[in-house]
PDB file of N, CA and C in Angstrom:
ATOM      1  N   UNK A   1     135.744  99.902 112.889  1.00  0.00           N
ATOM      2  CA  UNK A   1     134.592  99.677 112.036  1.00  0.00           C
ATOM      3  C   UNK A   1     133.333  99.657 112.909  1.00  0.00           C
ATOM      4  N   UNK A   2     132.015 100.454 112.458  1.00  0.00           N
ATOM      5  CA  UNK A   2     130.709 100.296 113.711  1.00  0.00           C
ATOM      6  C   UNK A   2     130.429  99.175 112.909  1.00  0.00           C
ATOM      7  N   UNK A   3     129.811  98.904 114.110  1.00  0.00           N
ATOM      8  CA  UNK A   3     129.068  97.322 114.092  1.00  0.00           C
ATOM      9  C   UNK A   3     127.196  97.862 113.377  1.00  0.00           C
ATOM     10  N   UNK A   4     126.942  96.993 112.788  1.00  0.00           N
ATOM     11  CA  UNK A   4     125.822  97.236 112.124  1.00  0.00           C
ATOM     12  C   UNK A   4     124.534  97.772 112.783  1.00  0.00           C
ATOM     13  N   UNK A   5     124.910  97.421 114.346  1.00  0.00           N
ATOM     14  CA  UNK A   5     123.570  98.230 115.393  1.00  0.00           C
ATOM     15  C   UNK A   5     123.897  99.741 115.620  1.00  0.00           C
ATOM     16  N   UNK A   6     124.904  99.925 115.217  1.00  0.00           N
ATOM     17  CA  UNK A   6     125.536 101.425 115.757  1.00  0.00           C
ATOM     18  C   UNK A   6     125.360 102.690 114.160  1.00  0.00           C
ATOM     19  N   UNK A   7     125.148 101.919 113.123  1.00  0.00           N
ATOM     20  CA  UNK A   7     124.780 102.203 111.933  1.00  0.00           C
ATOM     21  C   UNK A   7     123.004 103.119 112.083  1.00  0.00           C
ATOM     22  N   UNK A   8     123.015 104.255 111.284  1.00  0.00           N
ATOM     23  CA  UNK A   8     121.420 104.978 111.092  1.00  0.00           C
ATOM     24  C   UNK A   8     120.333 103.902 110.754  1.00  0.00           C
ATOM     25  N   UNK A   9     120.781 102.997 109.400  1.00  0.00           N
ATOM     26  CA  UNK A   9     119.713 101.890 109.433  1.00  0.00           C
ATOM     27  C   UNK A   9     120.363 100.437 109.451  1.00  0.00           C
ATOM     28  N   UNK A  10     118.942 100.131 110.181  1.00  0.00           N
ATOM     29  CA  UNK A  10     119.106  98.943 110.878  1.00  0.00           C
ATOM     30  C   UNK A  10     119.394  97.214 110.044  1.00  0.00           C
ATOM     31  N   UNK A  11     118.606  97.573 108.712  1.00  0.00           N
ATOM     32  CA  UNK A  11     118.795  96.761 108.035  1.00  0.00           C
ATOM     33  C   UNK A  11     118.506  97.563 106.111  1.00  0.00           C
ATOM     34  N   UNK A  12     119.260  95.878 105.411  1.00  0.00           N
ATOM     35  CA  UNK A  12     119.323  96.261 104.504  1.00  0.00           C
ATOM     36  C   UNK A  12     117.604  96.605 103.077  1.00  0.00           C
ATOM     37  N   UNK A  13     116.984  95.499 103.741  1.00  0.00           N
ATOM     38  CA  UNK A  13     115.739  95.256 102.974  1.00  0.00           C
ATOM     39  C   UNK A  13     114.533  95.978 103.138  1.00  0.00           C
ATOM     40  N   UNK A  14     114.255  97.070 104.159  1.00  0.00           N
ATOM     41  CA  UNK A  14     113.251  97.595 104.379  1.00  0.00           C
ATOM     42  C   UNK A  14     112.447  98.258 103.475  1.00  0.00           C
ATOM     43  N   UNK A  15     113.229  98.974 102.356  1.00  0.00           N
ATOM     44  CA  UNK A  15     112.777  99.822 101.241  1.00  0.00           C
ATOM     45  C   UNK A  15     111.898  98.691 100.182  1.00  0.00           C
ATOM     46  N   UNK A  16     112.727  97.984 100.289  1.00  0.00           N
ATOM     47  CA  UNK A  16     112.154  96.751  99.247  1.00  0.00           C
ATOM     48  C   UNK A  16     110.736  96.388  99.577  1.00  0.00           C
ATOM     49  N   UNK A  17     110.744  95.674 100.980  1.00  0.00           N
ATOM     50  CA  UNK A  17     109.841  95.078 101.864  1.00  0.00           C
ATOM     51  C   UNK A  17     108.226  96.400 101.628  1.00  0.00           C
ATOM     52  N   UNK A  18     108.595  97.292 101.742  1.00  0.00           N
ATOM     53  CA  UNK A  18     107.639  98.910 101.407  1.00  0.00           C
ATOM     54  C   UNK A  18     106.987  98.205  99.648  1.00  0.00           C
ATOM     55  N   UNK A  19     108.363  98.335  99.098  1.00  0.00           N
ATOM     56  CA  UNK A  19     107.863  98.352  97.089  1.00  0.00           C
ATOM     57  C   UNK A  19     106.842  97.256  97.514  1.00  0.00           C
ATOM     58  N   UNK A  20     106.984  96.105  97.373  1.00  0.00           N
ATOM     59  CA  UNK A  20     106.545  94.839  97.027  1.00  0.00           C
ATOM     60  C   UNK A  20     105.516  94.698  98.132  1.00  0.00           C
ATOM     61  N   UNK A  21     105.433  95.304  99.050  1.00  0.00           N
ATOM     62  CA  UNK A  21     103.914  95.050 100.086  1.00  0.00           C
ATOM     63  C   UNK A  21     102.515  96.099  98.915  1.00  0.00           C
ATOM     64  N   UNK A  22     103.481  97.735  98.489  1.00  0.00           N
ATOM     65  CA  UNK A  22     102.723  98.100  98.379  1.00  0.00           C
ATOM     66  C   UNK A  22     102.495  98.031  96.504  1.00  0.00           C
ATOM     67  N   UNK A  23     102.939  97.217  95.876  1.00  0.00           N
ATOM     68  CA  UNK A  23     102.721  96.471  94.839  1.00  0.00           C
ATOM     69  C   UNK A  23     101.764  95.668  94.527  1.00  0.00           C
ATOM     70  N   UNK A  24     101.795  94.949  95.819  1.00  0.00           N
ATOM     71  CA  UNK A  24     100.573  93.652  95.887  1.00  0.00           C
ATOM     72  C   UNK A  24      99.476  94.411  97.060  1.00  0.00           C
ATOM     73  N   UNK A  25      99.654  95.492  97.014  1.00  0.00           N
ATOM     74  CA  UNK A  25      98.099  96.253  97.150  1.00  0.00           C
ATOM     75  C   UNK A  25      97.927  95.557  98.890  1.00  0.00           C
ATOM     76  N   UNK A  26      98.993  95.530  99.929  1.00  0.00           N
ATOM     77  CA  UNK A  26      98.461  94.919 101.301  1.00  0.00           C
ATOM     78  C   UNK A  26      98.787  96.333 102.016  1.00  0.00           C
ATOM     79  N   UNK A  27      98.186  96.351 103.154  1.00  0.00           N
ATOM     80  CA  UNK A  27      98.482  97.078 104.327  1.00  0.00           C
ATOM     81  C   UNK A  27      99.381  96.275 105.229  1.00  0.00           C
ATOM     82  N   UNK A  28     100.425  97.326 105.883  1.00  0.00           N
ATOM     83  CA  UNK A  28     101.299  96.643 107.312  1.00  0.00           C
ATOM     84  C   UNK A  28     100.327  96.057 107.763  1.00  0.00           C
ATOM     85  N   UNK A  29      99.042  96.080 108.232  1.00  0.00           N
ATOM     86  CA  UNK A  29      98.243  95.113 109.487  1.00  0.00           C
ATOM     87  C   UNK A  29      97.708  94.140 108.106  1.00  0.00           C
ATOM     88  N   UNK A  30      97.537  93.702 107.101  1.00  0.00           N
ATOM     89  CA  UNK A  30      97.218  92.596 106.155  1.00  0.00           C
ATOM     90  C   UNK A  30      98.907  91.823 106.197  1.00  0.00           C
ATOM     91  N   UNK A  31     100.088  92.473 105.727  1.00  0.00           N
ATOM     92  CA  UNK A  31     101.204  91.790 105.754  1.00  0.00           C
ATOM     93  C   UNK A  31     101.415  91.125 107.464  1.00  0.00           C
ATOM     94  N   UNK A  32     101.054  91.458 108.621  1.00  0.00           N
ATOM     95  CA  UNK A  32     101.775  91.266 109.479  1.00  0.00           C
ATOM     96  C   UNK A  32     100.820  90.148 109.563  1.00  0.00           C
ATOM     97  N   UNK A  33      99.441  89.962 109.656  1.00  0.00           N
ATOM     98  CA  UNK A  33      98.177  88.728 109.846  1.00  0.00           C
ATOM     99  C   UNK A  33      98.693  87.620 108.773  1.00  0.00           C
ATOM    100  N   UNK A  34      99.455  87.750 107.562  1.00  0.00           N
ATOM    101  CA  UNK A  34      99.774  86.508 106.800  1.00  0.00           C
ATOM    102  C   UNK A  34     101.343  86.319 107.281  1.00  0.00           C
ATOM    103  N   UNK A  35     102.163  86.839 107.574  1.00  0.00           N
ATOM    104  CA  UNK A  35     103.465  86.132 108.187  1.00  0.00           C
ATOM    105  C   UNK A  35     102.590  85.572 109.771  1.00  0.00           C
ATOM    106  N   UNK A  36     101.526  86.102 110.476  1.00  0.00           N
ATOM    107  CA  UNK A  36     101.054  84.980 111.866  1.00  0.00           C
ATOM    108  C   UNK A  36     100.669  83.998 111.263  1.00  0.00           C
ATOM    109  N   UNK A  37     100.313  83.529 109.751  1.00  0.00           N
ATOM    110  CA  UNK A  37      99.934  82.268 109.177  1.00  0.00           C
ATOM    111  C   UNK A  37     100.850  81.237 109.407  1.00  0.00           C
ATOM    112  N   UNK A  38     102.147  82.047 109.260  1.00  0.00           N
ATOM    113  CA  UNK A  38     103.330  81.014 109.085  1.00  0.00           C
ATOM    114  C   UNK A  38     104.352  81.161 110.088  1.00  0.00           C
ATOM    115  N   UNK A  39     103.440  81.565 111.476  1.00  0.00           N
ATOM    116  CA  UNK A  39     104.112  81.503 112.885  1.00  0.00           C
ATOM    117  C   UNK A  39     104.962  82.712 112.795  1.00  0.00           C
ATOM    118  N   UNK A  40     105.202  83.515 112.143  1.00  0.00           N
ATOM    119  CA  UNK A  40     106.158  84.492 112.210  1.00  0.00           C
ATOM    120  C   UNK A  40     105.223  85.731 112.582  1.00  0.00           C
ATOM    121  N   UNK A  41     106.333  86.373 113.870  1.00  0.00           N
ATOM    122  CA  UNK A  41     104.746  87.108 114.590  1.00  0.00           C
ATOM    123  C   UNK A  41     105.664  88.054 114.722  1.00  0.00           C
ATOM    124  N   UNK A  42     105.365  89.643 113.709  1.00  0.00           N
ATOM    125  CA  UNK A  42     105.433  90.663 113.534  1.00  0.00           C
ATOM    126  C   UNK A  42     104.786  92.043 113.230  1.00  0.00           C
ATOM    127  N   UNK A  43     104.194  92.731 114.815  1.00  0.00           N
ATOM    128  CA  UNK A  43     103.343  93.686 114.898  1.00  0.00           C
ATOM    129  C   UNK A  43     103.280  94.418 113.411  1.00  0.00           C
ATOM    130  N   UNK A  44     102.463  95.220 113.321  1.00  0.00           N
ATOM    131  CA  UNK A  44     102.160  96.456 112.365  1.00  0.00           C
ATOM    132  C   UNK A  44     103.166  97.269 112.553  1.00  0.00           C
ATOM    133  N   UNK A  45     102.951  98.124 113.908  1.00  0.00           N
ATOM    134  CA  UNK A  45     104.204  98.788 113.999  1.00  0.00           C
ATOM    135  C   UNK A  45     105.668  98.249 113.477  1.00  0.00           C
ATOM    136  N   UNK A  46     106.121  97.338 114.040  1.00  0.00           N
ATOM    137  CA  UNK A  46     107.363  96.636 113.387  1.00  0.00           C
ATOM    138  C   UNK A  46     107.609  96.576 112.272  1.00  0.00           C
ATOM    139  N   UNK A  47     106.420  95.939 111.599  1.00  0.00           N
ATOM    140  CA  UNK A  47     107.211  96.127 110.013  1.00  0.00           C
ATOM    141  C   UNK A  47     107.021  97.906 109.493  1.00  0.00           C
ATOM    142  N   UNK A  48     106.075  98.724 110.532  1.00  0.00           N
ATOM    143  CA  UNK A  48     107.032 100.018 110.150  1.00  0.00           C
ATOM    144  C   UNK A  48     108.058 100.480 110.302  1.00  0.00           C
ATOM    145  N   UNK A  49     108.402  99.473 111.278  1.00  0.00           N
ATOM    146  CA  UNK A  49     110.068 100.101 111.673  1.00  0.00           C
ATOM    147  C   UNK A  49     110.869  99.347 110.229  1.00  0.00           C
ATOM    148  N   UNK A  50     110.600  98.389 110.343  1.00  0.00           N
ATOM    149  CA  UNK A  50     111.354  97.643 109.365  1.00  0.00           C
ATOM    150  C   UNK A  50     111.051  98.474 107.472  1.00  0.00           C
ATOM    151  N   UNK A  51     110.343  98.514 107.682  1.00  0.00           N
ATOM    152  CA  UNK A  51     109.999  99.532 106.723  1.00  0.00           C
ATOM    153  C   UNK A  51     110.946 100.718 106.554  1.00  0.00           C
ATOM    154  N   UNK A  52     111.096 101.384 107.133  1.00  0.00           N
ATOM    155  CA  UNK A  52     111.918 102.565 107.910  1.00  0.00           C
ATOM    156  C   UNK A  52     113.028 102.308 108.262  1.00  0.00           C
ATOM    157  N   UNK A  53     113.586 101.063 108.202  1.00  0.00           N
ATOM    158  CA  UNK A  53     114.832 100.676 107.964  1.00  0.00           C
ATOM    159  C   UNK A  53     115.619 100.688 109.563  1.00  0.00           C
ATOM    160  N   UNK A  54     114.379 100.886 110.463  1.00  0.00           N
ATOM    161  CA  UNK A  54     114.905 101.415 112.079  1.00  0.00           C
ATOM    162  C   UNK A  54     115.009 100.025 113.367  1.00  0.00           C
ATOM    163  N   UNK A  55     114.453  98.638 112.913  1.00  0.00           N
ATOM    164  CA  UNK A  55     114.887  97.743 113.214  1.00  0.00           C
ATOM    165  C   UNK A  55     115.489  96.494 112.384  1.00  0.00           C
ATOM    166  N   UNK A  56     115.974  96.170 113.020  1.00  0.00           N
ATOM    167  CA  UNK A  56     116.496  94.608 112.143  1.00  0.00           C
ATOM    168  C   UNK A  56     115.436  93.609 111.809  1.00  0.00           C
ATOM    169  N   UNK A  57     116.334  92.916 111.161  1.00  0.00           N
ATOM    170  CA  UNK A  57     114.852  91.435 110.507  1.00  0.00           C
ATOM    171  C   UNK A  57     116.152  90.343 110.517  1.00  0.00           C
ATOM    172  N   UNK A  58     115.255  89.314 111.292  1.00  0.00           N
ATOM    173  CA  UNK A  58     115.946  88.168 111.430  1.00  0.00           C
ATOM    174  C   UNK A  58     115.988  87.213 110.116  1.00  0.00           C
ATOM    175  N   UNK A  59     117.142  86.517 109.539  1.00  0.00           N
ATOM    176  CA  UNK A  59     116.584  85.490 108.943  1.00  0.00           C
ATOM    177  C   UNK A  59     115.191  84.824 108.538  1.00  0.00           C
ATOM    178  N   UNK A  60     114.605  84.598 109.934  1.00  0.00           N
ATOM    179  CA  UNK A  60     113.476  83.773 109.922  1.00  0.00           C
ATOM    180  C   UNK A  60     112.129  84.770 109.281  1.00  0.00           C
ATOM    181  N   UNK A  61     112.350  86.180 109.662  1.00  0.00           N
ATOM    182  CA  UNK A  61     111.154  87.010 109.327  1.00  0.00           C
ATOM    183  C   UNK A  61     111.394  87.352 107.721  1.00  0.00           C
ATOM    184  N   UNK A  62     112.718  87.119 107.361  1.00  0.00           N
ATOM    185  CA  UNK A  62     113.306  87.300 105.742  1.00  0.00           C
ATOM    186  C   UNK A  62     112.538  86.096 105.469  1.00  0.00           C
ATOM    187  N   UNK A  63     112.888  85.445 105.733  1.00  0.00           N
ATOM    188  CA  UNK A  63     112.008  84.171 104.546  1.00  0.00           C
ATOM    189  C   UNK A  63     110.698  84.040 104.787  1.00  0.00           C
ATOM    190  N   UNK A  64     110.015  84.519 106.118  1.00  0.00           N
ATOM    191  CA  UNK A  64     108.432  84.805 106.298  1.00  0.00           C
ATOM    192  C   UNK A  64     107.784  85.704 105.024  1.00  0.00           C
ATOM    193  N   UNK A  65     108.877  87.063 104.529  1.00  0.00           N
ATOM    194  CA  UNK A  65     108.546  87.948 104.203  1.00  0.00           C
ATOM    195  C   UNK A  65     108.606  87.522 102.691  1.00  0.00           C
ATOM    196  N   UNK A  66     109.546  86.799 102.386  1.00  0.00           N
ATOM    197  CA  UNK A  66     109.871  86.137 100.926  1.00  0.00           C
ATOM    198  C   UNK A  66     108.764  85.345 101.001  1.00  0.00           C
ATOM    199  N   UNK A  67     108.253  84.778 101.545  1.00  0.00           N
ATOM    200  CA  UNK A  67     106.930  83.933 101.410  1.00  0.00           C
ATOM    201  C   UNK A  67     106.067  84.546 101.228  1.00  0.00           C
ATOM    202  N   UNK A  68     105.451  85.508 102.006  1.00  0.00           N
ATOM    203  CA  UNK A  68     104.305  86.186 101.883  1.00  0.00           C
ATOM    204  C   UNK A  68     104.180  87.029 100.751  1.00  0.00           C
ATOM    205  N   UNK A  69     105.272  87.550 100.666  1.00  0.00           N
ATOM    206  CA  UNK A  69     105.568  88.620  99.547  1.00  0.00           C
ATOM    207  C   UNK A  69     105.436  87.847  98.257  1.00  0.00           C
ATOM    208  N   UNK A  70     105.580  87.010  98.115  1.00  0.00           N
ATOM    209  CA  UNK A  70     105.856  86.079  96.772  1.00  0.00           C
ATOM    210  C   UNK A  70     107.436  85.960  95.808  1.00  0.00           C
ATOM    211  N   UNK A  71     108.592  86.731  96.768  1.00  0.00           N
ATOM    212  CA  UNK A  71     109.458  87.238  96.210  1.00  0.00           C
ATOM    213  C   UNK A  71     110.714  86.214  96.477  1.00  0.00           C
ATOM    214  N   UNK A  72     112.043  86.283  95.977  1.00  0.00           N
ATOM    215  CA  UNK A  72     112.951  85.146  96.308  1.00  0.00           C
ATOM    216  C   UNK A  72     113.615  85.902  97.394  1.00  0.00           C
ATOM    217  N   UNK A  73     114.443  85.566  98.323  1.00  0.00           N
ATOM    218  CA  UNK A  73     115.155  86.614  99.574  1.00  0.00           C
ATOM    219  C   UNK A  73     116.281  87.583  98.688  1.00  0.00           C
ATOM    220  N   UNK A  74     117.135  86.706  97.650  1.00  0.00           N
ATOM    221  CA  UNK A  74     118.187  87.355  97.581  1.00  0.00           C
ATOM    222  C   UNK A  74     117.256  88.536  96.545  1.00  0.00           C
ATOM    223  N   UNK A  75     116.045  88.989  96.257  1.00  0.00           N
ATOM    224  CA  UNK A  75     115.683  90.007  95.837  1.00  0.00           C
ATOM    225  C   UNK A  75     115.195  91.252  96.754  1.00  0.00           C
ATOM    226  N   UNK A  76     115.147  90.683  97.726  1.00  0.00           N
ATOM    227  CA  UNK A  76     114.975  92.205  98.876  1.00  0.00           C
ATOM    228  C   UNK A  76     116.225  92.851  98.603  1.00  0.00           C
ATOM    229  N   UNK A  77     117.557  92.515  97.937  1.00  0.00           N
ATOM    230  CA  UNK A  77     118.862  93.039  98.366  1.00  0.00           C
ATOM    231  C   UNK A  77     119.426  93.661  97.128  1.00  0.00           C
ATOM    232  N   UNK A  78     118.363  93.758  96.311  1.00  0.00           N
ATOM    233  CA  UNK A  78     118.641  94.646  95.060  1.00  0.00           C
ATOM    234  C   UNK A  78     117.905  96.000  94.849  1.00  0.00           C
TER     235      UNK A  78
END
């Protein structure tokens, strides 16, 4: 079985994380300045990767992102 780093994408929520940023009308550099509100420190670039499904997201940046986003976590996964 590959292990989930050996997989094309990196994680499951990135597509979502795209809808709902660009729903509530923010830019990657507006989303990444309100997760530094709440100590969670994730470049522009990054959440394009994450976007792009080409790096992982920790726990901690999932619930940064459920915060900022206004969204519950287990809805990035639908």
């Amino acid at each position: 079985m590959a292990r989930i780093i050996d997989q094309k994408e990196k994680n499951m929520v990135g597509k979502k994380v795209k809808q709902l940023r660009k729903e509530k009308h923010m830019s990657q550099q507006q989303l990444s300045a309100k997760l530094e509100t709440l100590a969670i420190y994730i470049c522009r670039g990054s959440i394009s990767r994450i976007e792009d499904q080409k790096r992982t997201v920790t726990d901690i940046e999932l619930f940064g992102l459920s915060q900022v986003l206004s969204t519950p976590m287990e809805d990035f996964f639908k």
